[in-house]
PDB file of N, CA and C in Angstrom:
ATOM      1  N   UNK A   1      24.211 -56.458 -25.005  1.00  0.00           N
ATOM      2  CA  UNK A   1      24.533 -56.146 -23.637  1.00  0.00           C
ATOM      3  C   UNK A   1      25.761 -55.234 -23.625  1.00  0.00           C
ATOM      4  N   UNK A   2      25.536 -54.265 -22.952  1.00  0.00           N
ATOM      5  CA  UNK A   2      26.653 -53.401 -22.909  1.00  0.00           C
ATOM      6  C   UNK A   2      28.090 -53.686 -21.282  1.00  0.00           C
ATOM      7  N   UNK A   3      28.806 -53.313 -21.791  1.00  0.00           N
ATOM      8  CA  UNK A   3      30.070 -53.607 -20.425  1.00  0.00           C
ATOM      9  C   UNK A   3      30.952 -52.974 -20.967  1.00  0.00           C
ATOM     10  N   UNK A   4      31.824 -52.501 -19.432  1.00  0.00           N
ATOM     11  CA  UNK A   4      32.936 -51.649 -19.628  1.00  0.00           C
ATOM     12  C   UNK A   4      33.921 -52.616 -20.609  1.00  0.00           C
ATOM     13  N   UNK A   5      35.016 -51.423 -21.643  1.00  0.00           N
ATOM     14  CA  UNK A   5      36.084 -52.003 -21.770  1.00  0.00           C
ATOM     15  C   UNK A   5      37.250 -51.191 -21.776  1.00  0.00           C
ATOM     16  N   UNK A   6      38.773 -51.724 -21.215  1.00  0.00           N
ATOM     17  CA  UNK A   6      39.146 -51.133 -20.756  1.00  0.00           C
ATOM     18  C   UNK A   6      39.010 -49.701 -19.892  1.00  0.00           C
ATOM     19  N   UNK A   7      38.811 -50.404 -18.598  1.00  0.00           N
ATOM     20  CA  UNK A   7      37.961 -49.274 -17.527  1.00  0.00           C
ATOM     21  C   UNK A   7      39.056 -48.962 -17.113  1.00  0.00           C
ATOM     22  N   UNK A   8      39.145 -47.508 -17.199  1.00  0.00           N
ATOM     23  CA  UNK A   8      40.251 -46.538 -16.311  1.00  0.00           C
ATOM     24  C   UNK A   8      40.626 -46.853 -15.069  1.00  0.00           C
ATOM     25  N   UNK A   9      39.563 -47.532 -14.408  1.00  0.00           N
ATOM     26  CA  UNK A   9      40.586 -47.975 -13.070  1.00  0.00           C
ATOM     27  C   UNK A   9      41.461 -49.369 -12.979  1.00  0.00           C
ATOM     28  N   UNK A  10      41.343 -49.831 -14.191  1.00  0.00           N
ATOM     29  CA  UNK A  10      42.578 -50.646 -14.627  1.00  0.00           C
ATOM     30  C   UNK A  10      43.554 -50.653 -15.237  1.00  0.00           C
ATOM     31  N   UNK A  11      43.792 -48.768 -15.872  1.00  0.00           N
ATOM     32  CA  UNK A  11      44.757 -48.401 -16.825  1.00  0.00           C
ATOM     33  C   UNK A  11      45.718 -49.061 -16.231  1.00  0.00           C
ATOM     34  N   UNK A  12      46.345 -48.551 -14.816  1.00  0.00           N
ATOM     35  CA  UNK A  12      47.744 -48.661 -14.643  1.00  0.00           C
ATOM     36  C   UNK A  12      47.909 -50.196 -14.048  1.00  0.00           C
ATOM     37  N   UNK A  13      46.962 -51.490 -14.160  1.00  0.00           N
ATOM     38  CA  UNK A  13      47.366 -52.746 -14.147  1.00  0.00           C
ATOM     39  C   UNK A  13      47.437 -53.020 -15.381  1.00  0.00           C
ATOM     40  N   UNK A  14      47.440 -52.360 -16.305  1.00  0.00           N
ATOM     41  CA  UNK A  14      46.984 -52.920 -17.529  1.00  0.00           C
ATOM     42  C   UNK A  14      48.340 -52.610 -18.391  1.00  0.00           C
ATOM     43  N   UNK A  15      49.199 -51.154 -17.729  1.00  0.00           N
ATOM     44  CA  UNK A  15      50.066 -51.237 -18.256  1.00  0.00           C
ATOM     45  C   UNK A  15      51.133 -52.262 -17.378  1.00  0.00           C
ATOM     46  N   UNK A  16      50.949 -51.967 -16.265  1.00  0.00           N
ATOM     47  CA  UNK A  16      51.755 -53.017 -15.474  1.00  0.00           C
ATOM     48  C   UNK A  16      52.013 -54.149 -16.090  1.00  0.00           C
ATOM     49  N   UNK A  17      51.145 -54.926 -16.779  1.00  0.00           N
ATOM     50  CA  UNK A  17      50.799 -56.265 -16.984  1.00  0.00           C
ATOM     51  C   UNK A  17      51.596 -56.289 -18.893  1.00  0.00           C
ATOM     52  N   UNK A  18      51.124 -55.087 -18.961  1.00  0.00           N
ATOM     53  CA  UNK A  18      51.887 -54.833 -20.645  1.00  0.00           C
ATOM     54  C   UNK A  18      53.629 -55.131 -20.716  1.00  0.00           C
ATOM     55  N   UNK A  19      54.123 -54.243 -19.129  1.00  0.00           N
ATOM     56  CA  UNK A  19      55.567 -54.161 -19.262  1.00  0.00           C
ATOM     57  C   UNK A  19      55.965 -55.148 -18.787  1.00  0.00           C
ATOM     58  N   UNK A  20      55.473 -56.246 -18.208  1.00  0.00           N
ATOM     59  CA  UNK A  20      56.221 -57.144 -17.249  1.00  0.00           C
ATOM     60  C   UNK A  20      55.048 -58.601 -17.727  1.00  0.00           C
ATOM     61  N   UNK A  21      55.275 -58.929 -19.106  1.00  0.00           N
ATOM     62  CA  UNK A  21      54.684 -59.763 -19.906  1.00  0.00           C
ATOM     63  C   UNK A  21      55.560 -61.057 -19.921  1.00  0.00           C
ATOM     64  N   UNK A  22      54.797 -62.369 -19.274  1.00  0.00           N
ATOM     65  CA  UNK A  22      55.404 -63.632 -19.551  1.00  0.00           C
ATOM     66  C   UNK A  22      55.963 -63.915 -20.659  1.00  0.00           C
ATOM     67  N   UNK A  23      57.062 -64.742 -20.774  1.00  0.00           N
ATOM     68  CA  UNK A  23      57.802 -65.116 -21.877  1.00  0.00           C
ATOM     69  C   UNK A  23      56.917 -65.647 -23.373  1.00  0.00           C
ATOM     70  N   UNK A  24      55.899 -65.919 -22.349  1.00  0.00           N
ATOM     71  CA  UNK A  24      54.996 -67.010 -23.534  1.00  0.00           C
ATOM     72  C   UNK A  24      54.019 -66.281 -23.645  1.00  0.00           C
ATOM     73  N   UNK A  25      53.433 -64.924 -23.164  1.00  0.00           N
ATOM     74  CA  UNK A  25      53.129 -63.684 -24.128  1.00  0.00           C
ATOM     75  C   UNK A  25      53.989 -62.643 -25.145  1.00  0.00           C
ATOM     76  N   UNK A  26      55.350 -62.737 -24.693  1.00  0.00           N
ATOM     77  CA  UNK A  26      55.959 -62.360 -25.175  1.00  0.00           C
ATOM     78  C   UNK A  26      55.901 -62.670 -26.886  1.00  0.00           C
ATOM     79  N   UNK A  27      56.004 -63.988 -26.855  1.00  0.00           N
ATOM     80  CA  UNK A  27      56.155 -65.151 -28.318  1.00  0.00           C
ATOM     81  C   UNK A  27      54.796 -65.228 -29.002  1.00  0.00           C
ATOM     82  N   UNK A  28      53.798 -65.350 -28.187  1.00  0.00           N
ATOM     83  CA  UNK A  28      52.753 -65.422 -29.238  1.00  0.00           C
ATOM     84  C   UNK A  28      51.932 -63.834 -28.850  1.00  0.00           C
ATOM     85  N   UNK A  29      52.857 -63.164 -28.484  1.00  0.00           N
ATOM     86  CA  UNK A  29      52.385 -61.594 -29.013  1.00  0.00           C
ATOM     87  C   UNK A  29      52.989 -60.995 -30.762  1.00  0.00           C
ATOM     88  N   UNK A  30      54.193 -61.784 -30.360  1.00  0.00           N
ATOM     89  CA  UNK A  30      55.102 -61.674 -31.898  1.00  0.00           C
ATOM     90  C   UNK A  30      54.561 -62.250 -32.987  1.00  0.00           C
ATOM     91  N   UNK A  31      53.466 -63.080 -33.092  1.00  0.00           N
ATOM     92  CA  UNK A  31      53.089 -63.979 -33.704  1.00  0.00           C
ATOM     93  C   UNK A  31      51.744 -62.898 -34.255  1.00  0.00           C
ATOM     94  N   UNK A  32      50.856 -62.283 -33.124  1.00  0.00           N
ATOM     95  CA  UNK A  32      49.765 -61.745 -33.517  1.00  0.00           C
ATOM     96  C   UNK A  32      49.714 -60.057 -33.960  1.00  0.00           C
ATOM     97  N   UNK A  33      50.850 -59.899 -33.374  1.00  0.00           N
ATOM     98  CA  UNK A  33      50.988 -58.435 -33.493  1.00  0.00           C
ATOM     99  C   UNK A  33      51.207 -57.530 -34.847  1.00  0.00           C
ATOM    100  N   UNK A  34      50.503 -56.479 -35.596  1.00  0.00           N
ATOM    101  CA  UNK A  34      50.877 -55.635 -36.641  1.00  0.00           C
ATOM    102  C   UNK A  34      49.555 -56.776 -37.294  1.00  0.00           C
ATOM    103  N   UNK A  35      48.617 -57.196 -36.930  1.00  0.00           N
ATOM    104  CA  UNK A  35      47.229 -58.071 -37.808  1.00  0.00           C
ATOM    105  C   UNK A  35      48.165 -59.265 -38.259  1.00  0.00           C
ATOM    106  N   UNK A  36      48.741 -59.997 -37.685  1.00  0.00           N
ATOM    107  CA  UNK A  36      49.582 -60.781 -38.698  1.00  0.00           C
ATOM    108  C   UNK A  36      48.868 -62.278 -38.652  1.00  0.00           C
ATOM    109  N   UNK A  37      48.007 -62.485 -37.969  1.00  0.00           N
ATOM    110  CA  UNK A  37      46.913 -63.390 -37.906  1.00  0.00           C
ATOM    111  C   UNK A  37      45.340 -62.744 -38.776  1.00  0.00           C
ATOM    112  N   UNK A  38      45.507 -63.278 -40.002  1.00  0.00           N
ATOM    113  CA  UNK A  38      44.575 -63.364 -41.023  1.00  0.00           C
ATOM    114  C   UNK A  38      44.041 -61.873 -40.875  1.00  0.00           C
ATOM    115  N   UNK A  39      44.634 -60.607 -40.610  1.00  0.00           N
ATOM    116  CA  UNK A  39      44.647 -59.469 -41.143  1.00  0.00           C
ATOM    117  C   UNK A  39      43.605 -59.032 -39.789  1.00  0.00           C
ATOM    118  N   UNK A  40      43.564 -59.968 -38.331  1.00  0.00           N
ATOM    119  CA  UNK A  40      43.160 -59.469 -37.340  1.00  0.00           C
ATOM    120  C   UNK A  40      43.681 -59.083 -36.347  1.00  0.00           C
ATOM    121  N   UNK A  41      43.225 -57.783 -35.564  1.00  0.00           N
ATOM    122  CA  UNK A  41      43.812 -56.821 -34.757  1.00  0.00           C
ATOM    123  C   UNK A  41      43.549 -57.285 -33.378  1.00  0.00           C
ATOM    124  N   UNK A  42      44.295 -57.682 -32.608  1.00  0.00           N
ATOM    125  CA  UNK A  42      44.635 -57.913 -31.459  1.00  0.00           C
ATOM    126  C   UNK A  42      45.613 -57.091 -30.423  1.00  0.00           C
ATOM    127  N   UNK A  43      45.067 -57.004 -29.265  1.00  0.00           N
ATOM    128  CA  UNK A  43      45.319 -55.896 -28.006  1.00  0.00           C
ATOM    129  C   UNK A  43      45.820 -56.726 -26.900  1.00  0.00           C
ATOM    130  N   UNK A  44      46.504 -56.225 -26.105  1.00  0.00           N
ATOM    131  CA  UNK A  44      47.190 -56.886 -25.428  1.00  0.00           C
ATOM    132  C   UNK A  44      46.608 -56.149 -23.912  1.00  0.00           C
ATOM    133  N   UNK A  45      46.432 -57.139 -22.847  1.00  0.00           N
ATOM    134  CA  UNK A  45      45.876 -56.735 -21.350  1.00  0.00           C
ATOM    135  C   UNK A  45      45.193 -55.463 -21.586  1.00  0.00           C
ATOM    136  N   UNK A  46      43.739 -56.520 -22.237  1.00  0.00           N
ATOM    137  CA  UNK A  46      42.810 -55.419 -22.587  1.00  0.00           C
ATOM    138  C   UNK A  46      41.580 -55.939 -21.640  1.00  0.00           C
ATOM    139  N   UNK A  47      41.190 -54.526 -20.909  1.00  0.00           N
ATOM    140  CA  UNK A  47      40.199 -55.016 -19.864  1.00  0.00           C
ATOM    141  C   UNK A  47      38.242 -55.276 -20.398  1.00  0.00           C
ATOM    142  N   UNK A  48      38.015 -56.455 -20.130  1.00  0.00           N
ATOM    143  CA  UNK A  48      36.539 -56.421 -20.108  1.00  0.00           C
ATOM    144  C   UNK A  48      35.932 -56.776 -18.933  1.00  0.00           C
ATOM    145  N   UNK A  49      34.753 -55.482 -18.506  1.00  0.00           N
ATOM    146  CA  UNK A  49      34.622 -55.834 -17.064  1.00  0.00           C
ATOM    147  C   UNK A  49      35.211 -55.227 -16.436  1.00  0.00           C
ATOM    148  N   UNK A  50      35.517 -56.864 -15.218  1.00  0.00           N
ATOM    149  CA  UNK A  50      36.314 -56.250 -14.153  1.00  0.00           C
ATOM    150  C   UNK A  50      37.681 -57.563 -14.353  1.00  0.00           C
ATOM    151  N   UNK A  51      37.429 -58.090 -15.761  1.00  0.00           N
ATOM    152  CA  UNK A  51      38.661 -58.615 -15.522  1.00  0.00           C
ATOM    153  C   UNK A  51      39.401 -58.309 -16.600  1.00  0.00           C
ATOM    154  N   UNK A  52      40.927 -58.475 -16.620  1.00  0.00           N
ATOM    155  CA  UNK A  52      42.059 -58.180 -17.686  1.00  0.00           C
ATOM    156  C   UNK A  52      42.271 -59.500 -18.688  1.00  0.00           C
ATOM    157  N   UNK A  53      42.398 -59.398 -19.972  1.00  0.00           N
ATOM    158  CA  UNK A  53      42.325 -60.245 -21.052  1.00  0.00           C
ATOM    159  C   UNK A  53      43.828 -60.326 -21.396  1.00  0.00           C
ATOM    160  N   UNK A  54      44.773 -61.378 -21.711  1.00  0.00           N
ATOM    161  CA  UNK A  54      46.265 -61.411 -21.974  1.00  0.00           C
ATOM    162  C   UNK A  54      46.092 -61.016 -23.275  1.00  0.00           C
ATOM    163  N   UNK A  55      45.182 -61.345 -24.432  1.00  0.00           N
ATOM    164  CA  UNK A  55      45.183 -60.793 -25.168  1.00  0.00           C
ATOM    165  C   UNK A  55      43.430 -60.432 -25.586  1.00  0.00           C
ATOM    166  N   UNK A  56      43.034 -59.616 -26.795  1.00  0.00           N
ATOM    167  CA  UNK A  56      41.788 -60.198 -26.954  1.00  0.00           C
ATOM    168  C   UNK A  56      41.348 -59.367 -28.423  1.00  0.00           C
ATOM    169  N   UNK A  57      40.449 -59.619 -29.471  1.00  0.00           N
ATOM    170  CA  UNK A  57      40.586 -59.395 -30.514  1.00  0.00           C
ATOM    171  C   UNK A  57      38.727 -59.037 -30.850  1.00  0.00           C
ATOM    172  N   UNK A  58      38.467 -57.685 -30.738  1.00  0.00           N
ATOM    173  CA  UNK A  58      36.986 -57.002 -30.795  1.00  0.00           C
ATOM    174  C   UNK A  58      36.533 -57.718 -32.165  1.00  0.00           C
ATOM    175  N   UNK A  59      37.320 -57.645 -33.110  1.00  0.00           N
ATOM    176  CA  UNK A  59      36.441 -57.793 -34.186  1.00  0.00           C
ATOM    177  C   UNK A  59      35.638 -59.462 -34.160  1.00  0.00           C
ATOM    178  N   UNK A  60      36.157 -60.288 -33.325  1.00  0.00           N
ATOM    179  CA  UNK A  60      35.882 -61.691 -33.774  1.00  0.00           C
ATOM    180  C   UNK A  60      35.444 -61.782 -32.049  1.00  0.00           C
ATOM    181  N   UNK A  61      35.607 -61.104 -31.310  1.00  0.00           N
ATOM    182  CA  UNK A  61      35.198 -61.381 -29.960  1.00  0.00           C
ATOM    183  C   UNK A  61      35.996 -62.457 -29.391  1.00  0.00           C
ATOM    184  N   UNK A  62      37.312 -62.573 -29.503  1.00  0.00           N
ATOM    185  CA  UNK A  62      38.109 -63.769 -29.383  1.00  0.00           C
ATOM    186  C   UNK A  62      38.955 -62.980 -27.926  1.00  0.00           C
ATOM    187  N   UNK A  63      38.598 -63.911 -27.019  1.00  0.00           N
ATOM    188  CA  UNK A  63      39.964 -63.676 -25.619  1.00  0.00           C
ATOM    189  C   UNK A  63      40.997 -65.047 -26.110  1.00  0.00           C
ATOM    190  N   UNK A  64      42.229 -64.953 -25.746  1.00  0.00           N
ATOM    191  CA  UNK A  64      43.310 -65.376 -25.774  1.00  0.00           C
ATOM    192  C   UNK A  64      44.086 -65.306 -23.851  1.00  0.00           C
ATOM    193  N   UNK A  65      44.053 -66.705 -23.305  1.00  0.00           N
ATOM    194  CA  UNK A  65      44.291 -66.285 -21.926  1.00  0.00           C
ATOM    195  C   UNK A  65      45.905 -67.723 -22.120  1.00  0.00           C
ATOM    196  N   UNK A  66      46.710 -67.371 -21.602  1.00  0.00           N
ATOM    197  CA  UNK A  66      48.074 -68.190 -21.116  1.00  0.00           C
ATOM    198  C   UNK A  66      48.552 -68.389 -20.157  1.00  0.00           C
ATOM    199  N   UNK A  67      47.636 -69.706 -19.687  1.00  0.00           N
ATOM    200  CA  UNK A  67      47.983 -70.105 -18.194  1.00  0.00           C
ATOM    201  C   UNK A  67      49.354 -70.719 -17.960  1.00  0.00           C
ATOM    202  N   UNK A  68      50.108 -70.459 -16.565  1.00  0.00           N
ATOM    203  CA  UNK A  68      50.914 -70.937 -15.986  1.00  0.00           C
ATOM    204  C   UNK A  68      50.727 -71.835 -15.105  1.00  0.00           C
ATOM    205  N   UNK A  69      51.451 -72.789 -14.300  1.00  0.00           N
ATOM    206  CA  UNK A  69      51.285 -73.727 -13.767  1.00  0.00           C
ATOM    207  C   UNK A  69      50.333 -73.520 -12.554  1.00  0.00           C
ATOM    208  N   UNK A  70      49.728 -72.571 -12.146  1.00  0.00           N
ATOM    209  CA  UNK A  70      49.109 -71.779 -11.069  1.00  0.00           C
ATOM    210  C   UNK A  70      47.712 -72.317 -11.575  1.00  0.00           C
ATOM    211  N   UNK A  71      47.340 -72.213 -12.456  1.00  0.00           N
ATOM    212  CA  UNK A  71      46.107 -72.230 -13.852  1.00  0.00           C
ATOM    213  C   UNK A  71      45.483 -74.096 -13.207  1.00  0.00           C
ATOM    214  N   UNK A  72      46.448 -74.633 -12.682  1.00  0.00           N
ATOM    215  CA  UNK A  72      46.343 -76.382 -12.398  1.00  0.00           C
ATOM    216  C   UNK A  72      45.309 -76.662 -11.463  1.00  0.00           C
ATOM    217  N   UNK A  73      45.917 -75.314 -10.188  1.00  0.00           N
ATOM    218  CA  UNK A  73      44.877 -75.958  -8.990  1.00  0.00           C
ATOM    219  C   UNK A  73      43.165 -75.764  -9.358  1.00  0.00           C
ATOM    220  N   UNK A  74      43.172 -76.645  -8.653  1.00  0.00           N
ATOM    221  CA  UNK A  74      41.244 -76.426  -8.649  1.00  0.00           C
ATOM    222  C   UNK A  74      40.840 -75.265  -8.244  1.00  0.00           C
ATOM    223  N   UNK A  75      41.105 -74.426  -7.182  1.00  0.00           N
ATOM    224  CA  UNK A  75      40.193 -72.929  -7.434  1.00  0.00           C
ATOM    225  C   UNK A  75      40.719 -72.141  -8.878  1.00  0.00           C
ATOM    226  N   UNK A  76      42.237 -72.464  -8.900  1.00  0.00           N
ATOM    227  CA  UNK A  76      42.088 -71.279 -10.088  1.00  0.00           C
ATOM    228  C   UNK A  76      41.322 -71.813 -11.227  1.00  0.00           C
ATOM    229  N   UNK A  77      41.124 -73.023 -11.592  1.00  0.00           N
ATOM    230  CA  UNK A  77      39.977 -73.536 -12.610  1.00  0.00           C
ATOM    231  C   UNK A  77      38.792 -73.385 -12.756  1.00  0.00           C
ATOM    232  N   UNK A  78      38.219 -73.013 -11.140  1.00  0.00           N
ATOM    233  CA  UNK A  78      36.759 -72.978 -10.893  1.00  0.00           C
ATOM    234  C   UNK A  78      37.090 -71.404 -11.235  1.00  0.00           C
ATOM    235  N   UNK A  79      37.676 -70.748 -11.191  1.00  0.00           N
ATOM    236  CA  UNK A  79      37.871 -69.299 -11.462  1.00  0.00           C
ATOM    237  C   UNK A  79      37.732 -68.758 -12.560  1.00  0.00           C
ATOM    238  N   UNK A  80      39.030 -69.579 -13.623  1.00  0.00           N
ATOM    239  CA  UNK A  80      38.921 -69.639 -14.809  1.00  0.00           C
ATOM    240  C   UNK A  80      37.888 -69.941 -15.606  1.00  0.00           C
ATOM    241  N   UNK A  81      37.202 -71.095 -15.440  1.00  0.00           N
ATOM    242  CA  UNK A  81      35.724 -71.319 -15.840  1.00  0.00           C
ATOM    243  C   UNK A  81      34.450 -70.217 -15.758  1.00  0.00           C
ATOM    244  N   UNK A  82      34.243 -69.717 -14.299  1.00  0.00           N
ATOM    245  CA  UNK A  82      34.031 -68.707 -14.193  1.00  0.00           C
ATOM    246  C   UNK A  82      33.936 -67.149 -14.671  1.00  0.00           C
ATOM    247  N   UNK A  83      35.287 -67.147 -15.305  1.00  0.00           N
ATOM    248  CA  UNK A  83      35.668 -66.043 -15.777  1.00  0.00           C
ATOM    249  C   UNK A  83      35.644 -66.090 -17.390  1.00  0.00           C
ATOM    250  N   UNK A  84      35.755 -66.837 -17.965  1.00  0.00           N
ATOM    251  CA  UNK A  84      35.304 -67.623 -18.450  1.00  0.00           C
ATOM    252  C   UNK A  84      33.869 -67.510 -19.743  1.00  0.00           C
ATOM    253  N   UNK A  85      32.803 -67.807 -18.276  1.00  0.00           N
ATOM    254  CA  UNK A  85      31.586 -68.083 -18.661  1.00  0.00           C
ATOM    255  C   UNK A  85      31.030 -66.202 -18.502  1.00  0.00           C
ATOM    256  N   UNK A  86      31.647 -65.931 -17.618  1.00  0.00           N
ATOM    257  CA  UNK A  86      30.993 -64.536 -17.757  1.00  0.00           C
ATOM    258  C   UNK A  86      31.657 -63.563 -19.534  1.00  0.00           C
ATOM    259  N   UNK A  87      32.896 -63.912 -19.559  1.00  0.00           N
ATOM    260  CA  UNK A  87      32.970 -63.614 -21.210  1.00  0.00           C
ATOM    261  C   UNK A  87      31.997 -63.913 -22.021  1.00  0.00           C
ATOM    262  N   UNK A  88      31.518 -65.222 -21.964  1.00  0.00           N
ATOM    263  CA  UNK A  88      31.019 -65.908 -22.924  1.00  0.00           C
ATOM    264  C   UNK A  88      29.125 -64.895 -22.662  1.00  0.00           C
ATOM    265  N   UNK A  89      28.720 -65.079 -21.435  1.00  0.00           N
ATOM    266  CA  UNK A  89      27.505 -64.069 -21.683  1.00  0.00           C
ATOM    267  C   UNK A  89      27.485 -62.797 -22.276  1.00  0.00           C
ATOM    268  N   UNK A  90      28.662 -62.335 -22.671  1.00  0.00           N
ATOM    269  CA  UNK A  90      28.724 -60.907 -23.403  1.00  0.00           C
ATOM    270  C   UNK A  90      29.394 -61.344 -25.139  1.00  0.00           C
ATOM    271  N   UNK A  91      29.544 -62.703 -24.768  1.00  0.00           N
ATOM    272  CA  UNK A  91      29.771 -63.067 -26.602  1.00  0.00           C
ATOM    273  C   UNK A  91      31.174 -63.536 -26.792  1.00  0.00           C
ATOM    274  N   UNK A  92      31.597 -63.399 -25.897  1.00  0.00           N
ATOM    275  CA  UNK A  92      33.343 -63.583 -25.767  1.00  0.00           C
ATOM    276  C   UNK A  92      33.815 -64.683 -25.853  1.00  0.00           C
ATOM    277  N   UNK A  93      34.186 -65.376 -26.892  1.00  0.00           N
ATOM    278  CA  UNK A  93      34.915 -66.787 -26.348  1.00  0.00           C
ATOM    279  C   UNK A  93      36.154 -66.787 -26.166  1.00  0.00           C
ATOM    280  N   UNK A  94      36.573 -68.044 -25.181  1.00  0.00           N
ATOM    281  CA  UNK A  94      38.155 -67.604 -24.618  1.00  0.00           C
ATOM    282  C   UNK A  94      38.660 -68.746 -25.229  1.00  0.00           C
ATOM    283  N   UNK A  95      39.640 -68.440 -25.264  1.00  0.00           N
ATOM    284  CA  UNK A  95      40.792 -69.891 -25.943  1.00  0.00           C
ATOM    285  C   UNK A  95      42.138 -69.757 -24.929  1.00  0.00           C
ATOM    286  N   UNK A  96      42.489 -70.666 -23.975  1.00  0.00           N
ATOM    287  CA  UNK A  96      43.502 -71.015 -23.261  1.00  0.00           C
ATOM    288  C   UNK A  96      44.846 -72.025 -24.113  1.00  0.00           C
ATOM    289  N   UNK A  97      45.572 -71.179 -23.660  1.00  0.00           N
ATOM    290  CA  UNK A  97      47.245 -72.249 -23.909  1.00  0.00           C
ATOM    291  C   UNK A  97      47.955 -72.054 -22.810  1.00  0.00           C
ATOM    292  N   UNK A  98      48.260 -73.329 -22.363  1.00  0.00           N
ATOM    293  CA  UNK A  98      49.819 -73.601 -21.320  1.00  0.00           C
ATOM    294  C   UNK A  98      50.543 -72.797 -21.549  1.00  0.00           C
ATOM    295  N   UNK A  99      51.479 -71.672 -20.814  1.00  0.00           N
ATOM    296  CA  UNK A  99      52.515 -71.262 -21.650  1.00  0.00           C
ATOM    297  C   UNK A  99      53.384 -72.199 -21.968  1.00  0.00           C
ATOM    298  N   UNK A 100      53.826 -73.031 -21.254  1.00  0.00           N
ATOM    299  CA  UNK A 100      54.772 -74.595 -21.983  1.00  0.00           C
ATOM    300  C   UNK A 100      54.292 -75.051 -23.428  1.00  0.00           C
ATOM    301  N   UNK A 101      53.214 -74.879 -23.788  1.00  0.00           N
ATOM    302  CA  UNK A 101      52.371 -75.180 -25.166  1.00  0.00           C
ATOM    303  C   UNK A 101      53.328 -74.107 -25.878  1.00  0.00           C
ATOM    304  N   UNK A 102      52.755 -72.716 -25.432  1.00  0.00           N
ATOM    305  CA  UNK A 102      53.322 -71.706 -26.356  1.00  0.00           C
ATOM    306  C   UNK A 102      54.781 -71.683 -26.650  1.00  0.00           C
ATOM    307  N   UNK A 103      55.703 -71.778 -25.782  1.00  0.00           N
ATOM    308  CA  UNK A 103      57.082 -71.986 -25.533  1.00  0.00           C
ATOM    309  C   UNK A 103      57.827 -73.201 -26.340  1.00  0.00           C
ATOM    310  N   UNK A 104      57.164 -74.232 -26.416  1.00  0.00           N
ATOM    311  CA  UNK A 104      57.800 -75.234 -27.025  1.00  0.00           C
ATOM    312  C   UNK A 104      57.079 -75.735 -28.422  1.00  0.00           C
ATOM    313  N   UNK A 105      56.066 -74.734 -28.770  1.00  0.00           N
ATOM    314  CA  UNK A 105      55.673 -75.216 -30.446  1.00  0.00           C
ATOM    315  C   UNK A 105      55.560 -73.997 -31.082  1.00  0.00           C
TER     316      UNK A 105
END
């Protein structure tokens, strides 16, 4: 199945989202960045679709998403799930962390 990635009409959220990066992307960007996770290349607010990925890694089809306390209520879950499951029909699996997870281990 084919789908946009990184679609031009999300360049400039995408850098937006690059320069003004949560603390707890910040930390486990340091962690993945230059292949330093088992020699795999990971991108940062990389768009698939119509939605933006906090991080996400082509070769293994891996999204990386870091929810904040917002992430709790029930629509943003039914959202997240959602968003989610539409990754997953193009092959995508997502892996979520608290940023409090990321921040304190």
């Amino acid at each position: 199945m084919e789908f946009p990635l990184n679609n031009h009409k999300l360049k400039q959220r995408r850098s937006e989202l690059r320069k003004n990066q949560t603390e707890a992307e910040k930390v486990l960007w340091q962690q993945l960045r230059n292949r330093k996770l088992n020699g795999l290349k990971f991108y940062r607010q990389y768009s698939v679709g119509p939605y933006i990925l906090d991080l996400y890694c082509p070769e293994v089809r891996l999204a990386i998403e870091l929810d904040g306390g917002q992430h709790a209520d029930g629509d943003a879950r039914d959202y997240d799930e959602y968003r989610s499951e539409y990754l997953r029909t193009l092959g995508i699996e997502t892996v979520r962390f608290w940023n409090n997870d990321v921040m304190n281990n």
